[in-house]
Protein backbone atom coordinates (compact mmCIF):
# COMPACT_ATOMS: atom_id res chain seq x y z
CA UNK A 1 0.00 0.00 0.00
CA UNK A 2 1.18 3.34 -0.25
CA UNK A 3 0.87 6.32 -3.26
CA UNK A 4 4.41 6.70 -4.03
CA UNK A 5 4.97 9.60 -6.63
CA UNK A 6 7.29 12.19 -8.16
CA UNK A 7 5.42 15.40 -7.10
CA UNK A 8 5.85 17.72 -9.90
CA UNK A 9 8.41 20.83 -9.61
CA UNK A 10 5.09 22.94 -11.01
CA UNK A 11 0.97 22.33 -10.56
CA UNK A 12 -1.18 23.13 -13.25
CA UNK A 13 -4.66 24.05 -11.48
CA UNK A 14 -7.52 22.22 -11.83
CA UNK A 15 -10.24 22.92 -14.69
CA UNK A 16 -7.62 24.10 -16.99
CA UNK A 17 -8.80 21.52 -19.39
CA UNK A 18 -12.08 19.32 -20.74
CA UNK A 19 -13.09 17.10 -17.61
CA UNK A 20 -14.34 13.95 -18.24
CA UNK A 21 -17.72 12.86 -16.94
CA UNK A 22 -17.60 11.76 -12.98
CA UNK A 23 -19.34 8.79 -12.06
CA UNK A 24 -22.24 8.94 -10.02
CA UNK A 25 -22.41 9.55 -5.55
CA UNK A 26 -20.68 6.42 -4.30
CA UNK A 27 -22.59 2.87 -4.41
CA UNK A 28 -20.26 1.39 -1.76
CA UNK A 29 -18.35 1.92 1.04
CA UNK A 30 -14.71 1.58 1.01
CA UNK A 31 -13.06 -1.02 3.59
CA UNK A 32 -12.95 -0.66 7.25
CA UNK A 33 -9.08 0.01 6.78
CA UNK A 34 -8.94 3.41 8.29
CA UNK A 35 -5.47 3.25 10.00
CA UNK A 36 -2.71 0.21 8.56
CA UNK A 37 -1.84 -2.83 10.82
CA UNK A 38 1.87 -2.39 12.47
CA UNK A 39 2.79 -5.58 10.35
CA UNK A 40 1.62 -4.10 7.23
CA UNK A 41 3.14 -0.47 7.50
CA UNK A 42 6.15 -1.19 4.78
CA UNK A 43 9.49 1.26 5.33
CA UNK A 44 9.68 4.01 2.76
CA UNK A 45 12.42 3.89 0.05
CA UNK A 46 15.25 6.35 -0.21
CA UNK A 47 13.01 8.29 -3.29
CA UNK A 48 9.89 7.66 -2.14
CA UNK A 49 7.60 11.07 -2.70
CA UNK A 50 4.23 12.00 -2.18
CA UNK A 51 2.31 15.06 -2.88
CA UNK A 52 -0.85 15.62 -0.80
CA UNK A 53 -2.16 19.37 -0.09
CA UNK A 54 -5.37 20.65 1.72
CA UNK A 55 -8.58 21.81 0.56
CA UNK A 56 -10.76 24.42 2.41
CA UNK A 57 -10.62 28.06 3.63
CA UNK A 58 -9.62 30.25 5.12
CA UNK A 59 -6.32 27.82 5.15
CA UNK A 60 -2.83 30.46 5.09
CA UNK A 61 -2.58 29.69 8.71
CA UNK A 62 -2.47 25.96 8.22
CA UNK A 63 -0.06 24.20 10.21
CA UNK A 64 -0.36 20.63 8.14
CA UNK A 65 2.32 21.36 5.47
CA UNK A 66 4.71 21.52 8.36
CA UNK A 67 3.56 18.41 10.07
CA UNK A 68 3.17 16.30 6.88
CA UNK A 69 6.72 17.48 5.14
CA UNK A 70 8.38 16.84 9.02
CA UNK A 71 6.71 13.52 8.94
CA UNK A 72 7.95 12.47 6.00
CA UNK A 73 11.44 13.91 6.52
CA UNK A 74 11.73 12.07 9.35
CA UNK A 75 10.80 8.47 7.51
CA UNK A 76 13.43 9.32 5.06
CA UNK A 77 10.56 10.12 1.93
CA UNK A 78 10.04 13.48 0.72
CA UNK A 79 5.96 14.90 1.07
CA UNK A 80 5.05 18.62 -0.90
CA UNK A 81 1.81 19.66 0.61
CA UNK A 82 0.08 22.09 -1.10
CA UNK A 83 -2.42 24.41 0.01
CA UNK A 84 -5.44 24.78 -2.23
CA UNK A 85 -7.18 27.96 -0.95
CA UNK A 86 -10.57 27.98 -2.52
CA UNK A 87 -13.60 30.17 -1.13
CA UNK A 88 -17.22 30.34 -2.01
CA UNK A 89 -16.72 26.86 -4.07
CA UNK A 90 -20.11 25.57 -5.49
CA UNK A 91 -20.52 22.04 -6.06
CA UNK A 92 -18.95 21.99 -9.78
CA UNK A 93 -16.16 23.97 -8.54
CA UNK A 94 -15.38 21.52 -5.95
CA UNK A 95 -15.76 18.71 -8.34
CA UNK A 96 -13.18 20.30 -10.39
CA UNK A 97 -10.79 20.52 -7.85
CA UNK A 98 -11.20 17.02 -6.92
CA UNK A 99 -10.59 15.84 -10.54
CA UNK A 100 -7.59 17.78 -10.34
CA UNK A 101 -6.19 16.11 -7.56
CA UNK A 102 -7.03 12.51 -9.10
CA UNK A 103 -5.65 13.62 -12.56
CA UNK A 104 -1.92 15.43 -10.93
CA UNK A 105 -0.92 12.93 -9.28
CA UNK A 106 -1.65 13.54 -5.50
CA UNK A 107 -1.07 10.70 -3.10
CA UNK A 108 -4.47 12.59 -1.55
CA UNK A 109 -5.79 15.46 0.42
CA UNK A 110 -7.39 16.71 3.35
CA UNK A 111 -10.63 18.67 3.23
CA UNK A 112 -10.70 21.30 6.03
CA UNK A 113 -13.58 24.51 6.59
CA UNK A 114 -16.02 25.12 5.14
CA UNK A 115 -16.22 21.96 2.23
CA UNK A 116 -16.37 18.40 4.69
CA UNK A 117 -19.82 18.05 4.00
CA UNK A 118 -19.98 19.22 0.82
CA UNK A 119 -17.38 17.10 -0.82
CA UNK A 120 -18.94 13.48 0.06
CA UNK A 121 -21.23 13.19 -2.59
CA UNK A 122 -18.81 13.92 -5.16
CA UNK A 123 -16.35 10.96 -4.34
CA UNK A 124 -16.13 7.31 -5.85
CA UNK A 125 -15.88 5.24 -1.81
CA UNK A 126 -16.69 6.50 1.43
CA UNK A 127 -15.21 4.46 4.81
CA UNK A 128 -17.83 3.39 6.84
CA UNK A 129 -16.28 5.80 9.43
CA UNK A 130 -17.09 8.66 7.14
CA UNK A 131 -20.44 7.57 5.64
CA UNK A 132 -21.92 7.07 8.97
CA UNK A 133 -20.46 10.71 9.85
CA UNK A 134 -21.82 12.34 6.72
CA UNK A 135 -18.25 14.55 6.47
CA UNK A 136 -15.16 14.06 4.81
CA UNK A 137 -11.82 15.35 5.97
CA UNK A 138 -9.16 13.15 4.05
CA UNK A 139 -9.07 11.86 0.74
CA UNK A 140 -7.49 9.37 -0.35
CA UNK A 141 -6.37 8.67 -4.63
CA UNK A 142 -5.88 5.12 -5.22
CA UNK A 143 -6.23 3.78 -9.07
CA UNK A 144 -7.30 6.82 -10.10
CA UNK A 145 -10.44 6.46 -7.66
CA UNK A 146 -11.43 9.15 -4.62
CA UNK A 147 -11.94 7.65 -1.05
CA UNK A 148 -13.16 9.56 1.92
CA UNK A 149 -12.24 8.94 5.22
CA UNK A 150 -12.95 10.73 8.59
CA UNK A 151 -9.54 11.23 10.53
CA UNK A 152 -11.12 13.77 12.80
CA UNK A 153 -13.10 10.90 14.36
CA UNK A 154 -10.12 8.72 14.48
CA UNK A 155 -7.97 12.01 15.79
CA UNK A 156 -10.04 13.50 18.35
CA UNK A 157 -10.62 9.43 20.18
CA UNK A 158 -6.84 9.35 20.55
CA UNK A 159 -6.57 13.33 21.70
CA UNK A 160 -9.52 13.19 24.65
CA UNK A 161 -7.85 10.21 26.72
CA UNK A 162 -6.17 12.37 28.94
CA UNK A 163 -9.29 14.25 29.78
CA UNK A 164 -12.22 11.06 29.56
CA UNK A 165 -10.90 8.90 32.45
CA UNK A 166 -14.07 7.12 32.72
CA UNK A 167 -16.26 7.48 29.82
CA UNK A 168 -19.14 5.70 31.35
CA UNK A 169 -19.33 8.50 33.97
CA UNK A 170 -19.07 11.24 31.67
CA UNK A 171 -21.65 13.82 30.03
CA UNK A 172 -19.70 15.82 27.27
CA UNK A 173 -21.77 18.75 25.85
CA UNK A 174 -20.60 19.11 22.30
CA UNK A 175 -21.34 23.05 20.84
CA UNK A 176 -21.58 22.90 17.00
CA UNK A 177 -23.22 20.37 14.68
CA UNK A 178 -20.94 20.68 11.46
CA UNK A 179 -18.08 18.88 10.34
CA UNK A 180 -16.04 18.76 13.35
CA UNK A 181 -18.72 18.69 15.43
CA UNK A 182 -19.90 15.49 13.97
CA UNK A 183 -16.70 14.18 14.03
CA UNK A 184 -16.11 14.77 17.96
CA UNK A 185 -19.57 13.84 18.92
CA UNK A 186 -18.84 10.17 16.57
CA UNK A 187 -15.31 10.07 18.68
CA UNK A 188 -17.22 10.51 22.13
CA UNK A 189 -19.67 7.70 21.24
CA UNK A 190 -16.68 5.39 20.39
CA UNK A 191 -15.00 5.89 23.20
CA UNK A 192 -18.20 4.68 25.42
CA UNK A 193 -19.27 8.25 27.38
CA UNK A 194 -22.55 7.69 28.83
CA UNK A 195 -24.43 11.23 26.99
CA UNK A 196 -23.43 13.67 24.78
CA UNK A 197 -25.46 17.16 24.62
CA UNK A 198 -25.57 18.43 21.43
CA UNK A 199 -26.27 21.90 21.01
CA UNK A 200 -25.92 24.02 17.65
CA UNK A 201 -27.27 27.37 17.08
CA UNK A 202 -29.31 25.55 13.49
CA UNK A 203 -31.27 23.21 16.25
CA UNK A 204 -32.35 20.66 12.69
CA UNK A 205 -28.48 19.78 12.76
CA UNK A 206 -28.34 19.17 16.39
CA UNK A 207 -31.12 16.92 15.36
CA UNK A 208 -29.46 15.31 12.39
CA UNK A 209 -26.23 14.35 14.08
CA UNK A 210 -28.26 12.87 17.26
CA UNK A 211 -29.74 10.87 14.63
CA UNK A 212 -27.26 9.78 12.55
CA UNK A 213 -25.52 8.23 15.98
CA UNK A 214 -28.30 6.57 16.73
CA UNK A 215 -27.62 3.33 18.30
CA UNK A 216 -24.07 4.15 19.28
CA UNK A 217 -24.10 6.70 21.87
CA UNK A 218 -26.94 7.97 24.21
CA UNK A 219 -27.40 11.23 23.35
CA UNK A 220 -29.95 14.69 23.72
CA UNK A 221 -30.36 17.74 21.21
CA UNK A 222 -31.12 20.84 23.62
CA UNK A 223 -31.97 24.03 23.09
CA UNK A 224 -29.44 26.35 24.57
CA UNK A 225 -25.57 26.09 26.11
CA UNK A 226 -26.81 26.76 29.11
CA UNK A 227 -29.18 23.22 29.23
CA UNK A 228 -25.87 21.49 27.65
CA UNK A 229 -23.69 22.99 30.52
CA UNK A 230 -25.98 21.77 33.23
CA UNK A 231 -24.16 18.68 34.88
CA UNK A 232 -22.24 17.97 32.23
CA UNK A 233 -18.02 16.78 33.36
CA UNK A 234 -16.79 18.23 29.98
CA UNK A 235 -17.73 20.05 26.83
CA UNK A 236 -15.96 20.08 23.52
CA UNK A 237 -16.23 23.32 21.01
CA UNK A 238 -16.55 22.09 17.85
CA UNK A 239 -17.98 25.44 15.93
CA UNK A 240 -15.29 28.18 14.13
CA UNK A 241 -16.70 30.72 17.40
CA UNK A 242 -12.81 31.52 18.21
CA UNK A 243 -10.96 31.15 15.21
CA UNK A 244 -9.85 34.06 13.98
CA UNK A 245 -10.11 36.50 13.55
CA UNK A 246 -13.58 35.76 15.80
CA UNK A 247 -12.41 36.70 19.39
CA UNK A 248 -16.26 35.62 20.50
CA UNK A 249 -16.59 32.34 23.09
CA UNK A 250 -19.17 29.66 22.57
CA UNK A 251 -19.23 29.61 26.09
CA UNK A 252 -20.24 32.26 28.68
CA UNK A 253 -17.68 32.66 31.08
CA UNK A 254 -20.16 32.51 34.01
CA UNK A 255 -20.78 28.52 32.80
CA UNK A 256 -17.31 27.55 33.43
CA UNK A 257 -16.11 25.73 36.77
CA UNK A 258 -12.85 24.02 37.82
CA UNK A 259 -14.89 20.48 37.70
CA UNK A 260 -15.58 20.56 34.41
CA UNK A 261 -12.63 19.85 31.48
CA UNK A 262 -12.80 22.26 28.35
CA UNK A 263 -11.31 21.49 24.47
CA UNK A 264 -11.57 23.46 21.78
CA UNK A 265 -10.90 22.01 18.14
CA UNK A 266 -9.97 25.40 17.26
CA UNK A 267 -5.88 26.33 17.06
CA UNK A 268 -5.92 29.59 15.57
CA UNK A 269 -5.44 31.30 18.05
CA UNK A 270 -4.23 27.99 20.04
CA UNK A 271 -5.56 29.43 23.30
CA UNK A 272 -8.85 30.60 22.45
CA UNK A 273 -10.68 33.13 24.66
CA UNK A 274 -13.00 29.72 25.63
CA UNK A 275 -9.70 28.00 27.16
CA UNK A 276 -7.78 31.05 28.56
CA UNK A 277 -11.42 32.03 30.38
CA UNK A 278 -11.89 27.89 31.58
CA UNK A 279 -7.74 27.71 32.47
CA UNK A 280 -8.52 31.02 34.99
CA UNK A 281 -11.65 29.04 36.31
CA UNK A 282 -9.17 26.31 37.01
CA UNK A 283 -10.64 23.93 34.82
CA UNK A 284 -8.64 21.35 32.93
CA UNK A 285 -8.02 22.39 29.16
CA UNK A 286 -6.84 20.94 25.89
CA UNK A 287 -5.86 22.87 23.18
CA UNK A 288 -6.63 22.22 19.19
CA UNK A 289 -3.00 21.29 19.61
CA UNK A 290 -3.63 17.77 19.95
CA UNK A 291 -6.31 16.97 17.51
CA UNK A 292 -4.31 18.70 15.15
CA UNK A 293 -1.53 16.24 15.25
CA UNK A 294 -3.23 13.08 15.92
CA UNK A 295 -5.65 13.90 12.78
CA UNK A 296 -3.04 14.75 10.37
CA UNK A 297 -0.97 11.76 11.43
CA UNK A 298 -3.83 9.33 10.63
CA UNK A 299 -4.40 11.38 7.76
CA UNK A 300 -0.58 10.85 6.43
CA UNK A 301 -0.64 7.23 7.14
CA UNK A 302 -4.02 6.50 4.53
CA UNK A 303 -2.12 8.93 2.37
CA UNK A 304 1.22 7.30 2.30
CA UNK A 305 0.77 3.99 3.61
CA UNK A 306 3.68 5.13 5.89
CA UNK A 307 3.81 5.45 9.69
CA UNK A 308 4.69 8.74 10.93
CA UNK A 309 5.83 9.68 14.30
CA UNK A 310 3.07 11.52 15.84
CA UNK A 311 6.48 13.19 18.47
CA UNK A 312 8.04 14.78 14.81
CA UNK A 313 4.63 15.71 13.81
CA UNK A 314 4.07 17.78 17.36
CA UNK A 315 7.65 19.06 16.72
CA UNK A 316 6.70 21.22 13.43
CA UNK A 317 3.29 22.66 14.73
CA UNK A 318 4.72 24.01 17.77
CA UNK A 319 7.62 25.60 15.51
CA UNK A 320 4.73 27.03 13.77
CA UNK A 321 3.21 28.41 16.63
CA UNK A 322 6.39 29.85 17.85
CA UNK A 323 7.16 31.62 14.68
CA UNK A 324 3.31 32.70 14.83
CA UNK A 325 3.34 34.12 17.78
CA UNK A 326 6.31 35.74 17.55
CA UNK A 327 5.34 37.98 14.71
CA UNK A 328 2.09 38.85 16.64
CA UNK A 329 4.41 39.78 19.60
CA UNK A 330 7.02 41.69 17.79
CA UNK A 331 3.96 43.49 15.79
């Protein structure tokens, strides 16, 4: 397994040329194959190269070239990541850019703000991961064929041990019903906590996602923060409120307590004014830090068939941090 290519020294972009006709919304879902077996995770060769990039915006702040290049580095393969910056994309816009990636010879890519949702239909395999989500953050090109995985799922379960000690005692309150939002609720389901509040300011998504969980998680759609708050040993922000340049909290201040734990999948800013407000309360915090990493490392593993070391991966978005926060300070 594994997409080993020359990337190209230039990229043409997409819909330069005739584009054939796509086949229709996927018929089938891909393999439950998410993440390689140790046995089957083959070393990379001295000129082994992949080009993957990332698909969304706003995405100039994007710490995953960093992490995937590092990652690679470190295996001894070379990885170009290019950023594909795209806003306002309509359906056949996006489906342009996707036959782009198939046709230049990209190893895959991820799929970031505001397109997870929107890309799904337009792919040839979905893993069940991601067809029971409903949103796509990784693609993967294999034979010339487009298959959607979730990573965000698969990321956020590994990021939130620290902070779920005992799932079966635990109410999360999840704020935000989109993409990531899906993703963390489907992660906090896996992982066994007892319920998960769902509260989204578009109350039929709440709904959706409660619904599309079904069986595999107890969980309630309420109607405000507050009713998600009440009780509840955690909460998770999974909507943009605090990315910048939003400096608004999904989370009134007065809500937070030093029993509760707070993480925010947002890392621009990387302390958000939801964690530095929950860190004064004395609550316990996690940063976007660590789904960052774990995500992109499950990411570069379906794109490369390769193994990365999650350590390395950590090691080029805090450099990215550092130099990002250094400009703001020096401004």
């Amino acid at each position: 397994m594994g997409n080993c290519v020359r990337s190209a020294k230039r990229y043409r972009l997409p819909g330069s040329g005739p584009i054939p006709n796509r086949p229709p919304p996927p018929t089938r879902i891909a393999p439950d194959d998410e993440i390689m077996s140790p046995a089957a995770r083959p070393l990379a060769p001295a000129d082994c190269r992949f080009l993957t990039g990332l698909i969304g915006a706003p995405i100039a702040h994007s710490a995953s070239p960093a992490m995937h290049e590092r990652a690679a580095e470190a295996l001894g393969a070379h990885c170009h990541y290019q950023l594909i910056e795209v806003a306002g994309a309509g359906r056949e816009e996006l489906r342009l850019l996707l036959d782009g990636v198939r046709r230049l010879g990209f190893a895959g890519v991820n799929v970031t703000f505001p397109y997870k949702e929107a890309v799904v239909s337009l792919l040839d395999e979905l893993s069940p991961g991601a067809q029971a989500i409903g949103a796509v953050n990784t693609v993967v090109v294999r034979d010339g064929r487009l298959t959607g995985h979730n990573t965000d799922t698969t990321g956020f379960a590994r990021a939130i041990t620290e902070l779920v000690r005992d799932p079966a005692q635990s109410t999360v309150a999840v704020i935000g019903a989109g993409g990531v939002g899906k993703a963390i609720a489907f992660a906090l389901a896996g992982i066994g906590v007892a319920e998960i509040r769902i509260f989204d300011t578009d109350r039929a998504k709440a709904t959706q996602l409660a619904g599309q969980i079904g069986k595999r998680g107890k969980t309630s759609v309420v109607d405000s923060v507050e009713d998600a708050m009440r009780g509840a040993t955690g909460v998770v922000n999974g909507s943009p409120v605090g990315m910048l340049p939003n400096r608004g909290t999904p989370v009134p201040d007065a809500l937070l307590h030093q029993d509760i734990w707070v993480a925010d999948a947002v890392y621009t800013p990387l302390w958000t004014p939801l964690l530095n407000a929950a860190k004064a309360k004395g609550a316990k915090v996690m940063t976007g830090r660590e789904l960052a990493i774990y995500q992109a490392a499950d990411a570069f593993e379906l794109f490369t068939g390769l193994k990365p070391s999650a350590a390395e991966m950590g090691n080029a978005f805090d450099a990215v941090m550092a130099r990002r926060y250094a400009k703001v300070n020096a401004a």
